[in-house]
Protein backbone atom coordinates (compact mmCIF):
# COMPACT_ATOMS: atom_id res chain seq x y z
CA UNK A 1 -62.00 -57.17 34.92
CA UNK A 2 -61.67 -59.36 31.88
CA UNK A 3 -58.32 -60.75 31.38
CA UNK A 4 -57.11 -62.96 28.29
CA UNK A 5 -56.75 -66.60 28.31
CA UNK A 6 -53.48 -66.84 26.41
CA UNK A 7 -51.11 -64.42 24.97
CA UNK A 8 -52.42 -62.86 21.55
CA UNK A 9 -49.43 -64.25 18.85
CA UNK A 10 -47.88 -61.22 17.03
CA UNK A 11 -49.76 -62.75 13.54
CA UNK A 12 -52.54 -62.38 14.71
CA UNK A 13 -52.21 -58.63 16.17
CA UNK A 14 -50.52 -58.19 13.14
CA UNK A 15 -53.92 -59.03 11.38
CA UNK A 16 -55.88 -56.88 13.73
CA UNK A 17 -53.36 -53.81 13.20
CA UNK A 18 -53.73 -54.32 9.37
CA UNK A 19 -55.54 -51.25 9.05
CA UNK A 20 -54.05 -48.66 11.54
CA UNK A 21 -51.38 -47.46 8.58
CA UNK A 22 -51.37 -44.01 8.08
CA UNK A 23 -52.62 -43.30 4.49
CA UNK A 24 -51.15 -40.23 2.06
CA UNK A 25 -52.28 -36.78 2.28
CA UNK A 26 -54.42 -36.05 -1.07
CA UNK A 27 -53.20 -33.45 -3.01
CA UNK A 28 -54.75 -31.72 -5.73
CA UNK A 29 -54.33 -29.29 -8.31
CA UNK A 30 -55.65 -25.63 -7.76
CA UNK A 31 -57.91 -25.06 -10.56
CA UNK A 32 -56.92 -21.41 -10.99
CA UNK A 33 -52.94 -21.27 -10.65
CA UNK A 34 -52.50 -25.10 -10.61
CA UNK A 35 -50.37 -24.99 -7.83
CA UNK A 36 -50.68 -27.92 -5.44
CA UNK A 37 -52.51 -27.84 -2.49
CA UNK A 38 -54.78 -30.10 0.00
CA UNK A 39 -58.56 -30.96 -0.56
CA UNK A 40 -60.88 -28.92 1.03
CA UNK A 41 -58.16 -26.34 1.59
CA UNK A 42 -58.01 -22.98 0.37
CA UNK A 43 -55.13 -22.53 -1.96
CA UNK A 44 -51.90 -20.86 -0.18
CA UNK A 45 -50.79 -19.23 -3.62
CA UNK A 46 -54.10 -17.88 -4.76
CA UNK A 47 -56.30 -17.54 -1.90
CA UNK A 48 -59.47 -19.50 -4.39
CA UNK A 49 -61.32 -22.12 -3.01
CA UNK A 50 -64.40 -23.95 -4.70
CA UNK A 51 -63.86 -21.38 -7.85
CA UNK A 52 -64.67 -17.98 -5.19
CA UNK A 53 -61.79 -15.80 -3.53
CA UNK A 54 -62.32 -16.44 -0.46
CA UNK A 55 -58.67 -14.67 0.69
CA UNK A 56 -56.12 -12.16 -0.56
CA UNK A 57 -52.93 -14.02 -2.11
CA UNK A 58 -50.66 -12.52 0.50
CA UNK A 59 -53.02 -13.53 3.32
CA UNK A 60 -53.58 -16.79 1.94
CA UNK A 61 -49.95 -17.58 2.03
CA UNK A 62 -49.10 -16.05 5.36
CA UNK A 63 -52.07 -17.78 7.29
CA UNK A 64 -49.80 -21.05 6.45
């Protein structure tokens, strides 16, 4: 098993971890009642997605 040489300075972890944020969750704008929702989501108010109704308004909302 391959063990390190020397102890890895926090810098340079730091520089490896650089990336491992966690990034905001888009939200958009539903084009019918312009409520906001998430991307490729169907909209909880409306039930629309990709300009089709895809569920009831009711439905929509309690599937959430």
């Amino acid at each position: 098993m391959a063990v390190p040489k020397k102890r890895t300075p926090p810098s340079k972890q730091g520089t490896r971890r650089s990336h491992h944020h966690v990034e905001p969750a888009q939200i958009m704008r539903c084009s019918q009642c312009r409520s906001p929702r998430a991307n490729h989501r169907i909209c909880p108010t409306c039930g629309m997605y990709n300009g089709r109704q895809v569920m009831g308004p009711a439905a929509g909302a309690a599937a959430r």
